[in-house]
N, C-alpha and C. Protein backbone atom coordinates (compact mmCIF):
# COMPACT_ATOMS: atom_id res chain seq x y z
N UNK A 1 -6.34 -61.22 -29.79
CA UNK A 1 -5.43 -60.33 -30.47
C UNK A 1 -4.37 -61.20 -31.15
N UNK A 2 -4.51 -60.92 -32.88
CA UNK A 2 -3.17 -61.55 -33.13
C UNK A 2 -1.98 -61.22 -33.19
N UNK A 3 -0.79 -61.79 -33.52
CA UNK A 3 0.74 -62.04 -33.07
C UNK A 3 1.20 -60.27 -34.29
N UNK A 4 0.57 -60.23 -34.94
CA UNK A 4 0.95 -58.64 -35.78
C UNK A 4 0.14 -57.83 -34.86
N UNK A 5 -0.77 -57.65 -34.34
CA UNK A 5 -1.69 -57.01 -33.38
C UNK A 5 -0.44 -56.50 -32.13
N UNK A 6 -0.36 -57.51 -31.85
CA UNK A 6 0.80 -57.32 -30.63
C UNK A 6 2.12 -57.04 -30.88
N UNK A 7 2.77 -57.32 -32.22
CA UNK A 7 4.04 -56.54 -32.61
C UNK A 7 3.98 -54.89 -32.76
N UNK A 8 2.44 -54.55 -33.28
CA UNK A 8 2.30 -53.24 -33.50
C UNK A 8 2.55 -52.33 -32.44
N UNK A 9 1.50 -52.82 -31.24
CA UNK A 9 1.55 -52.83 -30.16
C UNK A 9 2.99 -52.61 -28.94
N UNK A 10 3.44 -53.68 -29.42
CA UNK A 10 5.07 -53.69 -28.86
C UNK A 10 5.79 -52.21 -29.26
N UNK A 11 5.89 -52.49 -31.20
CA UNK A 11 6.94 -51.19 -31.60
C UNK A 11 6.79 -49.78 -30.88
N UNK A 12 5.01 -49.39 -31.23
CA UNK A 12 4.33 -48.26 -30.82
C UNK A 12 5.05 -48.25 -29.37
N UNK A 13 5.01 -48.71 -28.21
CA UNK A 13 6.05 -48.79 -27.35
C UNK A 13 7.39 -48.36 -26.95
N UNK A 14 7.95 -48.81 -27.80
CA UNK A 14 9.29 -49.22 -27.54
C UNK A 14 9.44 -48.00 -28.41
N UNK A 15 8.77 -47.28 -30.11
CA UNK A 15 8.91 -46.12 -30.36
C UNK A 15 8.69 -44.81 -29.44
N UNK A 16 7.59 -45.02 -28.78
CA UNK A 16 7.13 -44.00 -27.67
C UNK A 16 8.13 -43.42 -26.97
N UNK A 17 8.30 -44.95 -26.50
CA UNK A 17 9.25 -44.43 -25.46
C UNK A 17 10.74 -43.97 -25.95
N UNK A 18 11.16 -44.51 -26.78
CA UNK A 18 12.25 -43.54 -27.08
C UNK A 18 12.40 -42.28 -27.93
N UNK A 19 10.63 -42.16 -28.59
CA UNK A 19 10.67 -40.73 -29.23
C UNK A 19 10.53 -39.85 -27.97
N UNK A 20 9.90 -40.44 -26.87
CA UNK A 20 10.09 -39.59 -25.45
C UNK A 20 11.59 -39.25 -25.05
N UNK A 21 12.38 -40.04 -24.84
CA UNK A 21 13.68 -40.13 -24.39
C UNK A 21 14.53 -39.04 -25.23
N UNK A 22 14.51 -39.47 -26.30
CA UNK A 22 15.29 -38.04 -27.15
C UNK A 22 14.91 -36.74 -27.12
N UNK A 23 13.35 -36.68 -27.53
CA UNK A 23 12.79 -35.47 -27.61
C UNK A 23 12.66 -34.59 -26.58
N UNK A 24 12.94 -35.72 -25.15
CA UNK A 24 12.78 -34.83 -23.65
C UNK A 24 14.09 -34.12 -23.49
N UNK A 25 15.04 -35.32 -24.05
CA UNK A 25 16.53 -34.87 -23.97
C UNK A 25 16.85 -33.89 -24.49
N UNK A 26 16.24 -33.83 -26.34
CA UNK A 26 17.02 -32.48 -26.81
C UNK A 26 15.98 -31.06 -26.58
N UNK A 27 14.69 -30.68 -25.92
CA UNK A 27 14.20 -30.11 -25.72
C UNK A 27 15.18 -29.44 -24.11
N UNK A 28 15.57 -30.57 -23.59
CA UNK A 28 16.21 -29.84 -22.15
C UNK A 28 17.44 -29.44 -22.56
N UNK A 29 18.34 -29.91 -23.57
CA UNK A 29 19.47 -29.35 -23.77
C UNK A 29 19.46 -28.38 -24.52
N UNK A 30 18.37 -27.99 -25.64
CA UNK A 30 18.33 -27.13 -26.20
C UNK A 30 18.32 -25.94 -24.93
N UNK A 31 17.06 -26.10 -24.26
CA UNK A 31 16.72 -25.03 -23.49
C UNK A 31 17.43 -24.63 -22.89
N UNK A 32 18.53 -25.40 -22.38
CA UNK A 32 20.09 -24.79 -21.34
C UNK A 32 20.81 -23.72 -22.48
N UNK A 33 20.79 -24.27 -24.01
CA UNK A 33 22.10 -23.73 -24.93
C UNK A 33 21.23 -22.45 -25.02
N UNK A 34 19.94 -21.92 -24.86
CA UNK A 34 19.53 -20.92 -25.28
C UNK A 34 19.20 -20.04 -23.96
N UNK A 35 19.18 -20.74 -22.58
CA UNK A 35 18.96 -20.21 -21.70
C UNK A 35 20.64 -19.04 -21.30
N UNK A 36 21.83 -20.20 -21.22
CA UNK A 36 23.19 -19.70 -21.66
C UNK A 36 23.35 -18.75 -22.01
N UNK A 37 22.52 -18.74 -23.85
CA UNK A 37 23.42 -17.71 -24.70
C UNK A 37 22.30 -16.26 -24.64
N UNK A 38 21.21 -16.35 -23.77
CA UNK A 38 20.18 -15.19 -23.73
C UNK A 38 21.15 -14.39 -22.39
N UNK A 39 21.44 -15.33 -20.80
CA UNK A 39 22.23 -14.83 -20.14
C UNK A 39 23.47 -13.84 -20.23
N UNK A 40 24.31 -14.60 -21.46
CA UNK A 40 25.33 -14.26 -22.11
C UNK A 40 25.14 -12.85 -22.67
N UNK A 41 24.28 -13.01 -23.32
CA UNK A 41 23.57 -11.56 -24.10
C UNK A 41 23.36 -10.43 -23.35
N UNK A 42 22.60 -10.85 -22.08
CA UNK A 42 22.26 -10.04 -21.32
C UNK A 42 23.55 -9.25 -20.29
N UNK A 43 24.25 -10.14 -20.03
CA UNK A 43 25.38 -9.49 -19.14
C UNK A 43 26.42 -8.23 -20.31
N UNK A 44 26.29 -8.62 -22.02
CA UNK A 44 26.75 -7.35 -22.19
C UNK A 44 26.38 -6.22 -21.92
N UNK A 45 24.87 -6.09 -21.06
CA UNK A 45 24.83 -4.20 -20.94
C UNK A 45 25.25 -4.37 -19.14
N UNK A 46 25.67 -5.23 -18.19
CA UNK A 46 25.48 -5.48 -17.13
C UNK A 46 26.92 -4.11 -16.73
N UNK A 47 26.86 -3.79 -15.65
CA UNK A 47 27.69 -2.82 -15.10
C UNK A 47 28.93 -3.68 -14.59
N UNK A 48 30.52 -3.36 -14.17
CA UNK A 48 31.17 -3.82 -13.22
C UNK A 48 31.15 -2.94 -12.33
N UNK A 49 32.56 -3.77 -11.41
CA UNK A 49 33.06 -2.88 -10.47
C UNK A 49 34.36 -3.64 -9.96
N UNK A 50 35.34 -3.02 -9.56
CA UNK A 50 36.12 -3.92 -8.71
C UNK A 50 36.04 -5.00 -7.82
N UNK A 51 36.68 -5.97 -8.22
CA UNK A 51 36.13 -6.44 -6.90
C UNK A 51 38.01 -7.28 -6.59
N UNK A 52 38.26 -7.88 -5.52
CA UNK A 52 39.31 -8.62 -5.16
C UNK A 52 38.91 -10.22 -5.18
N UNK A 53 39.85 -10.97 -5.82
CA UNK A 53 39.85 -12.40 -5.27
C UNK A 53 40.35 -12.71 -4.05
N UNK A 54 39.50 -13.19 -3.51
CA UNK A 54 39.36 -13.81 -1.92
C UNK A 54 40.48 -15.09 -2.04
N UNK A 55 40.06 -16.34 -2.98
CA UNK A 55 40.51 -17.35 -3.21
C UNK A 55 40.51 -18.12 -4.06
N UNK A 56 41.67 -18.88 -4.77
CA UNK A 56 42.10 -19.70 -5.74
C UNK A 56 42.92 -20.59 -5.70
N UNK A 57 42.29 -21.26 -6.14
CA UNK A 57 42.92 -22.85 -6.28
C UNK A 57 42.87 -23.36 -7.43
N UNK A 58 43.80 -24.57 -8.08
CA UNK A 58 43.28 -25.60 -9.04
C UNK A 58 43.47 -27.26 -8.13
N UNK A 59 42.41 -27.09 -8.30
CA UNK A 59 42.31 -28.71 -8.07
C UNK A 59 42.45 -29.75 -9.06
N UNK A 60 43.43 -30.59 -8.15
CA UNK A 60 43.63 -31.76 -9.43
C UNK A 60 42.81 -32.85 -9.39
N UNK A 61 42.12 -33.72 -10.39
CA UNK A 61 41.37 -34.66 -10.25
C UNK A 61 41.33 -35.67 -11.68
N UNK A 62 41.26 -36.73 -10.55
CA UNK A 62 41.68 -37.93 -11.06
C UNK A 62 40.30 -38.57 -11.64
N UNK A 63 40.14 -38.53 -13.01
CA UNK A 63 38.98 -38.88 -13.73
C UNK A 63 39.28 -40.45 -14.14
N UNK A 64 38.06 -41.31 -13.97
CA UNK A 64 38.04 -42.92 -14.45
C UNK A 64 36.79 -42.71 -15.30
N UNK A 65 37.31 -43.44 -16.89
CA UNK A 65 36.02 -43.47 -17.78
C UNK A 65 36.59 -44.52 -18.27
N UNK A 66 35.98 -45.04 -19.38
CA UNK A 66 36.55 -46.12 -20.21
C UNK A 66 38.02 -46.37 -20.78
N UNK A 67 38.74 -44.69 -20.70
CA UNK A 67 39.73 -45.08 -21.70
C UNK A 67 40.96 -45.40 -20.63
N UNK A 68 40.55 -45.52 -19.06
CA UNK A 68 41.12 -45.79 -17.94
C UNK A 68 41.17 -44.16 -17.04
N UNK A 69 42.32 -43.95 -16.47
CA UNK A 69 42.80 -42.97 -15.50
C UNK A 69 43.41 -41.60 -16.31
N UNK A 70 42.76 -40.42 -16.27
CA UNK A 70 43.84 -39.31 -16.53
C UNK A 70 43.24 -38.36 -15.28
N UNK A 71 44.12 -37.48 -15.66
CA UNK A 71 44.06 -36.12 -14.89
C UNK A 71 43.52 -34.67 -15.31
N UNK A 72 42.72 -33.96 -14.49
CA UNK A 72 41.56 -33.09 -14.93
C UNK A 72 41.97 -31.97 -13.98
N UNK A 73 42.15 -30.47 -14.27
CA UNK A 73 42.51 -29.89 -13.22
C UNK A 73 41.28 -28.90 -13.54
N UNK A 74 40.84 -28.23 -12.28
CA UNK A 74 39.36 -27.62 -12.14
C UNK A 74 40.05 -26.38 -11.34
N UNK A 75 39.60 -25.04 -12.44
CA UNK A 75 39.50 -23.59 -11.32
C UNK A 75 38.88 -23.92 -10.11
N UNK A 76 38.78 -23.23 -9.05
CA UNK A 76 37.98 -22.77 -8.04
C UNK A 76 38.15 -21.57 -7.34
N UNK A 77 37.57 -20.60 -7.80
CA UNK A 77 37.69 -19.00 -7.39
C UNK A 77 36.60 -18.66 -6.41
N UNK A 78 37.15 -17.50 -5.71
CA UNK A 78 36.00 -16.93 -5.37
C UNK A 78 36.28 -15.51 -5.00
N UNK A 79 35.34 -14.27 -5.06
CA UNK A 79 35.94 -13.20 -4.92
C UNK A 79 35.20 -12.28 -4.72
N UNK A 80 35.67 -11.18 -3.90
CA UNK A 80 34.46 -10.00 -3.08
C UNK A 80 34.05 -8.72 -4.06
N UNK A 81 33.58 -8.12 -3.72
CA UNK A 81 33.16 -6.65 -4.76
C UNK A 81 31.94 -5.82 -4.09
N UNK A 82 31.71 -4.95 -3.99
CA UNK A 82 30.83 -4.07 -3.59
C UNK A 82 29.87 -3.34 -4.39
N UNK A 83 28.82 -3.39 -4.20
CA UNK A 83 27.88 -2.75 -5.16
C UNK A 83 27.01 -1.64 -4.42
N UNK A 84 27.31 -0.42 -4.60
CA UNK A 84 26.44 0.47 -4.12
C UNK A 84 26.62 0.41 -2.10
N UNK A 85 27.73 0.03 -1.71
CA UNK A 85 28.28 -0.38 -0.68
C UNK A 85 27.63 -1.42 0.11
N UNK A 86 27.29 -2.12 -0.49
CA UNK A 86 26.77 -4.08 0.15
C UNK A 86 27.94 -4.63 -0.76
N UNK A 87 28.24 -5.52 0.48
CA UNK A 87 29.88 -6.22 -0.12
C UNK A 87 28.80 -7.57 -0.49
N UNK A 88 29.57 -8.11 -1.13
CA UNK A 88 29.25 -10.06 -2.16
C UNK A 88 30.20 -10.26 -2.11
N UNK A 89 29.79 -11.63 -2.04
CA UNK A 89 31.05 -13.15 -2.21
C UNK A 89 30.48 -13.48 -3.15
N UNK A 90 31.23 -13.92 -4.21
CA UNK A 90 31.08 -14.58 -5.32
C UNK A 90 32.00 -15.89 -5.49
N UNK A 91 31.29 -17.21 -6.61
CA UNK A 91 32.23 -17.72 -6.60
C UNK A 91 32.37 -18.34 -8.39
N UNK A 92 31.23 -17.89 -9.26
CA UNK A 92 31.38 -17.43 -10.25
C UNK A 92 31.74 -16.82 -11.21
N UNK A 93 32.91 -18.15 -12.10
CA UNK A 93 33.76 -17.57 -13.41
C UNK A 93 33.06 -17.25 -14.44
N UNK A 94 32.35 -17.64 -15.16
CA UNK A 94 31.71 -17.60 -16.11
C UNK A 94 30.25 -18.17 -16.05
N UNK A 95 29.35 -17.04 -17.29
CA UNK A 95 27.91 -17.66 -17.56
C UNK A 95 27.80 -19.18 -17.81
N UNK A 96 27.08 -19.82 -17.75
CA UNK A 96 26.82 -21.23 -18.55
C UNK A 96 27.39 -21.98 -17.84
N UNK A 97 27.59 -23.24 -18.73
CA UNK A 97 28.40 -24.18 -18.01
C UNK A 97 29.81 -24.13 -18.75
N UNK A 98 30.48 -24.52 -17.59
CA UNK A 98 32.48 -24.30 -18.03
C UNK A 98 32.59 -26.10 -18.19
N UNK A 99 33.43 -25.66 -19.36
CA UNK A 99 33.94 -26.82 -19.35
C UNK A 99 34.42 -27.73 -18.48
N UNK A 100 34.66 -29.37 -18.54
CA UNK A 100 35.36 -29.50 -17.29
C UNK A 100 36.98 -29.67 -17.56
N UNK A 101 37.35 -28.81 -16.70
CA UNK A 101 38.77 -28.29 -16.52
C UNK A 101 39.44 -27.89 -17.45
N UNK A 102 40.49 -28.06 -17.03
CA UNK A 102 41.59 -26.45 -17.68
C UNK A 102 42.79 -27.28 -18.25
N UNK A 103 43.23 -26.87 -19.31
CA UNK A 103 44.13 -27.67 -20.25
C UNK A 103 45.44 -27.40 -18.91
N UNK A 104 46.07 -28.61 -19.44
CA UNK A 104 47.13 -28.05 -18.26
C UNK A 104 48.08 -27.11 -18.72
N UNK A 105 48.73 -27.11 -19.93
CA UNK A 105 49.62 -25.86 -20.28
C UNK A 105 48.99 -23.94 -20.01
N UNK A 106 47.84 -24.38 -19.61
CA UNK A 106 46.70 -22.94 -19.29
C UNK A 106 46.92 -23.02 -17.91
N UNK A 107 47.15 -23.42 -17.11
CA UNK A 107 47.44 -23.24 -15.86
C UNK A 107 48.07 -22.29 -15.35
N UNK A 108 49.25 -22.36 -15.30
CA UNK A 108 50.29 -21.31 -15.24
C UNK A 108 49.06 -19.81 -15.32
N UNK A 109 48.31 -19.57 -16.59
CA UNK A 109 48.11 -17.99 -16.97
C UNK A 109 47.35 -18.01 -15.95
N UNK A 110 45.85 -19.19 -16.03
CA UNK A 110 44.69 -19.15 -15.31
C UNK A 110 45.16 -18.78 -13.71
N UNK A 111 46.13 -19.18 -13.38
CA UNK A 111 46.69 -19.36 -11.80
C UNK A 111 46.88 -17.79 -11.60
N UNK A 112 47.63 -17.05 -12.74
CA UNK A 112 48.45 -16.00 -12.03
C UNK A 112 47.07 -14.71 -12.55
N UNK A 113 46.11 -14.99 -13.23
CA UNK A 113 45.20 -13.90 -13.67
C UNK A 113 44.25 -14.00 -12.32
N UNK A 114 43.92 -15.14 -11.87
CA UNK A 114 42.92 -15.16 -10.73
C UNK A 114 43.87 -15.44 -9.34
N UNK A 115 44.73 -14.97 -9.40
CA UNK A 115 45.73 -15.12 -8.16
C UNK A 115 45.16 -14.48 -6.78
N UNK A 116 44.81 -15.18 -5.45
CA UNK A 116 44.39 -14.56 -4.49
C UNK A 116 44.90 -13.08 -4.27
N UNK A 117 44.13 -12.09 -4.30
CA UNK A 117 44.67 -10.69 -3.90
C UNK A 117 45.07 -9.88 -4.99
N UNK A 118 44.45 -10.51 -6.54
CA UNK A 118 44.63 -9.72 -7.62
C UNK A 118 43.37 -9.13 -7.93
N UNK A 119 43.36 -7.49 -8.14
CA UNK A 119 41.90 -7.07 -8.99
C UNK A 119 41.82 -7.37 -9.61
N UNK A 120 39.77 -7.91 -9.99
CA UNK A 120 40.08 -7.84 -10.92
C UNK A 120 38.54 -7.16 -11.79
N UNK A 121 38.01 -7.21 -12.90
CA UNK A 121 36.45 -6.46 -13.03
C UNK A 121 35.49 -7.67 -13.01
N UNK A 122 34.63 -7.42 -11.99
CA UNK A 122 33.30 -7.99 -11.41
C UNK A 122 32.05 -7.61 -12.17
N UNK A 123 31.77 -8.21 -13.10
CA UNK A 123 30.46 -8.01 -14.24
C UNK A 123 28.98 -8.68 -13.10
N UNK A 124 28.09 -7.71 -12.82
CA UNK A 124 27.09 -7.51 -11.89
C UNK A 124 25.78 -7.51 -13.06
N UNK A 125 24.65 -8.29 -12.36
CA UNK A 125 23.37 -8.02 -13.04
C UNK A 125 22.76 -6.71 -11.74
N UNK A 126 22.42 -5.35 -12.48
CA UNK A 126 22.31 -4.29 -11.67
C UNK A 126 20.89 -4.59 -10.76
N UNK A 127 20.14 -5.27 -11.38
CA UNK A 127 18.74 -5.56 -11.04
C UNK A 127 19.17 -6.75 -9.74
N UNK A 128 20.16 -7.63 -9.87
CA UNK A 128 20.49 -8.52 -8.75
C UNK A 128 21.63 -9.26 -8.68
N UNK A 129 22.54 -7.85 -7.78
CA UNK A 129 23.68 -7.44 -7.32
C UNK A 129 24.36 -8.69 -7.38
N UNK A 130 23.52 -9.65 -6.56
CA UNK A 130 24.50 -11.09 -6.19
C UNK A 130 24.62 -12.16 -7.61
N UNK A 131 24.08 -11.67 -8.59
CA UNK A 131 24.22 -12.63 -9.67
C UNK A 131 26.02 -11.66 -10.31
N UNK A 132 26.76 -12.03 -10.36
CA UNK A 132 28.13 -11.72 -11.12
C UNK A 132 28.84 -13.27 -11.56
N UNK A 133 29.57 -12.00 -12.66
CA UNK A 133 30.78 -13.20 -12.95
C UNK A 133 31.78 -12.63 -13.24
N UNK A 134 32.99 -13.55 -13.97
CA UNK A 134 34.25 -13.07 -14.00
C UNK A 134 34.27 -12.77 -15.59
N UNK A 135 33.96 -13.42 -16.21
CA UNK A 135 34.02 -13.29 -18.06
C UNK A 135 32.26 -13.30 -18.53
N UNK A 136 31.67 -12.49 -19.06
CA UNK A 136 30.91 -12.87 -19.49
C UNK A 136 30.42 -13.53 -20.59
N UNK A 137 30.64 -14.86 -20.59
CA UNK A 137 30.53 -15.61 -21.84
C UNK A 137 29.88 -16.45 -21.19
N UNK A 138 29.49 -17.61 -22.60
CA UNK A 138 29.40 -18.87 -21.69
C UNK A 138 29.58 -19.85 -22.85
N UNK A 139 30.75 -20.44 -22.28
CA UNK A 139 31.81 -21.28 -23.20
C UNK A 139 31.55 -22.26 -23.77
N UNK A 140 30.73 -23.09 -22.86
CA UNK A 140 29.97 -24.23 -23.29
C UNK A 140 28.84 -24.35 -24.25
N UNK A 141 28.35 -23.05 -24.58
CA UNK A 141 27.01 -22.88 -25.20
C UNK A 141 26.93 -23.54 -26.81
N UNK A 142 27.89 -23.65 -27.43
CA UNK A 142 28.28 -24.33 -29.11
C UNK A 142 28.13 -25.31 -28.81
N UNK A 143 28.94 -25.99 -27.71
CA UNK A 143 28.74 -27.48 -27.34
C UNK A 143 27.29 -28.12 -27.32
N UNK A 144 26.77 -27.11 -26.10
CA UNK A 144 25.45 -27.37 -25.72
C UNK A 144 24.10 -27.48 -26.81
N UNK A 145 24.27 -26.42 -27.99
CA UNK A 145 23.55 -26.07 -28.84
C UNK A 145 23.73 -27.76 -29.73
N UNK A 146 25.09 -27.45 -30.71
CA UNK A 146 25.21 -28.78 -31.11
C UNK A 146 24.62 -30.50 -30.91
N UNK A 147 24.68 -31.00 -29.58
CA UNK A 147 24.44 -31.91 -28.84
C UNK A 147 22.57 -31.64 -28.88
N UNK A 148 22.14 -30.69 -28.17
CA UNK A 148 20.88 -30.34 -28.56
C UNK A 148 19.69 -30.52 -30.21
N UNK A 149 20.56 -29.90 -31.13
CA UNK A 149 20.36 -29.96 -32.62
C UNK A 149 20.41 -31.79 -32.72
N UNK A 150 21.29 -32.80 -32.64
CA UNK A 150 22.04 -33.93 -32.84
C UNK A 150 20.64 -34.58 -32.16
N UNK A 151 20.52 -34.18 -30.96
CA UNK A 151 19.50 -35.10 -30.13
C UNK A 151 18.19 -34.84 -31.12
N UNK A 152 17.48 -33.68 -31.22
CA UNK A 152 16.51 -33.43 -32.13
C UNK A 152 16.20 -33.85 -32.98
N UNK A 153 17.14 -34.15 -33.45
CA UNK A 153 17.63 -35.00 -35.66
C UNK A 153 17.22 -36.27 -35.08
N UNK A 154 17.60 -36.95 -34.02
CA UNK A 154 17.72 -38.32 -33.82
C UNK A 154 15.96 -38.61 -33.51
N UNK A 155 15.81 -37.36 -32.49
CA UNK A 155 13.92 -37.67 -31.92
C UNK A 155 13.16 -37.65 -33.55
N UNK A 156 13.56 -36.59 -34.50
CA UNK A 156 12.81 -36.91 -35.59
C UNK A 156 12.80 -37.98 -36.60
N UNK A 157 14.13 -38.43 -36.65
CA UNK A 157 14.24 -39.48 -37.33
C UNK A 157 13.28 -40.52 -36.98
N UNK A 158 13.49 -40.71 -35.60
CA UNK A 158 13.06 -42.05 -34.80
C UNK A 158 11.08 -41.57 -35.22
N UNK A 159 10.80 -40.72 -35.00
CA UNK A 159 9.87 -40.36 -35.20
C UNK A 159 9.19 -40.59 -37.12
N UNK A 160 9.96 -40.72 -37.77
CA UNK A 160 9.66 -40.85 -39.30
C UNK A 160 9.90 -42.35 -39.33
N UNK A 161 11.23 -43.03 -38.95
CA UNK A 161 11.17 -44.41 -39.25
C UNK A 161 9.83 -45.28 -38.08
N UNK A 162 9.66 -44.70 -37.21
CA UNK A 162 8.27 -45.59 -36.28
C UNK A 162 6.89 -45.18 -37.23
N UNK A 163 6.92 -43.94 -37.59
CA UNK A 163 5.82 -43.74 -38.28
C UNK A 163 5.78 -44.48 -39.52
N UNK A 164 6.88 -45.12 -40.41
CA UNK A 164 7.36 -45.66 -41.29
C UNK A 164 6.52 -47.32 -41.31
N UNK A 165 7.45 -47.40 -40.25
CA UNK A 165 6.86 -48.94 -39.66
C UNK A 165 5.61 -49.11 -39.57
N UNK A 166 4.84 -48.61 -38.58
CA UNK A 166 3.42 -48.03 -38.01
C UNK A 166 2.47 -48.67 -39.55
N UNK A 167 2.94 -47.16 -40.41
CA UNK A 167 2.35 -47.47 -41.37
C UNK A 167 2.05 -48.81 -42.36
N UNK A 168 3.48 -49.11 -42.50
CA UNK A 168 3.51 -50.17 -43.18
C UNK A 168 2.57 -51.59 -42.74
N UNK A 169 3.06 -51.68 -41.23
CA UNK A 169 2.32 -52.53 -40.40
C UNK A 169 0.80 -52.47 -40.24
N UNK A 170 0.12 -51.67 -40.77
CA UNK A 170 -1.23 -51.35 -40.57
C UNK A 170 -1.95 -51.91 -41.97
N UNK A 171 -0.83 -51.10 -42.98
CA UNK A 171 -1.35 -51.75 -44.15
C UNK A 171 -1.36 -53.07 -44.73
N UNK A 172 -0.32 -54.15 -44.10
CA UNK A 172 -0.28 -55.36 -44.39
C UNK A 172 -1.61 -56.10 -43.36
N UNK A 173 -2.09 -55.44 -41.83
CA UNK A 173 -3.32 -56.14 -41.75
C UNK A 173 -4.13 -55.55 -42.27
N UNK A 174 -4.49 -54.63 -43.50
CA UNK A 174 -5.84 -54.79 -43.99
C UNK A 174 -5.79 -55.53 -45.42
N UNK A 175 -4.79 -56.22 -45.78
CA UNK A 175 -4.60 -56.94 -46.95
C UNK A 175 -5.35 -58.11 -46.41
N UNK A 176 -5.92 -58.63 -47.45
CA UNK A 176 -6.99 -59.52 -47.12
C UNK A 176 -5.83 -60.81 -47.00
């Protein structure tokens, strides 16, 4: 095998595997942003009911990434409600994924709206009581979609410039 034989060889590789890597990536993130926003959809015909917060907190947390040390403060609710008289614990704010944490000037509202021992309306899937939340949205889903789309663009690209190469490389070994 010659030394272009084995570069081909190599790219096809090293393309594979990262038209794998993206394409697995934005196929799974897609599927969350659409899994999200079908959930989302669905809880508008969902029923409430009262229910009480049990418990609330914000937790503070101390995040390390590159740009060094800040501070991240995270809801943590949880809260009872009755459906058809079977009581639930819940501990679900919202569909999807929530951002992580809560601006801090939002504190203050977030604190006193989910305040232990405040009603408040408990959005129920009627078909299965124990699935609820507090808002039915899901906040993250633009994010998720975006990032998804971005990853896709990148699997196809990678996918046109390897095929690019591929080609080219094939045609210079049949030049005599």
């Amino acid at each position: 095998m010659d030394s272009n034989s084995m570069k081909v060889i190599v790219l096809a590789l090293i393309g594979a595997g990262a038209m794998l890597l993206f394409g697995g990536a934005a196929v799974y993130v897609l599927w969350q942003a659409i899994s999200a926003r079908r959930k989302a959809a669905q809880s508008q015909t969902w029923q409430s009911v009262e229910g009480t917060i049990a418990s609330s907190s914000v937790e503070e947390k101390h995040v390390h990434d590159q740009n060094g040390t800040h501070t991240s403060y995270e809801l943590k609710v949880e809260y009872d409600y009755t459906v058809n008289g079977v009581p639930y614990v819940n501990d679900r704010r919202t569909l999807g994924r929530v951002p992580k944490g809560i601006p801090y000037k939002e504190i203050p509202e977030v604190s006193t709206r989910y305040a232990a021992g405040v009603k408040v309306p408990v959005w129920y899937n009627p078909e299965n009581p124990q699935e609820a939340c507090l808002e039915r949205e899901a906040p993250m889903n633009n994010l998720l979609l975006g990032v998804g789309i971005f990853l896709l663009l990148v699997f196809l690209c990678f996918c046109c410039v390897i095929g690019v190469i591929a080609f080219s490389m094939i045609q210079m070994q049949s030049l005599p």
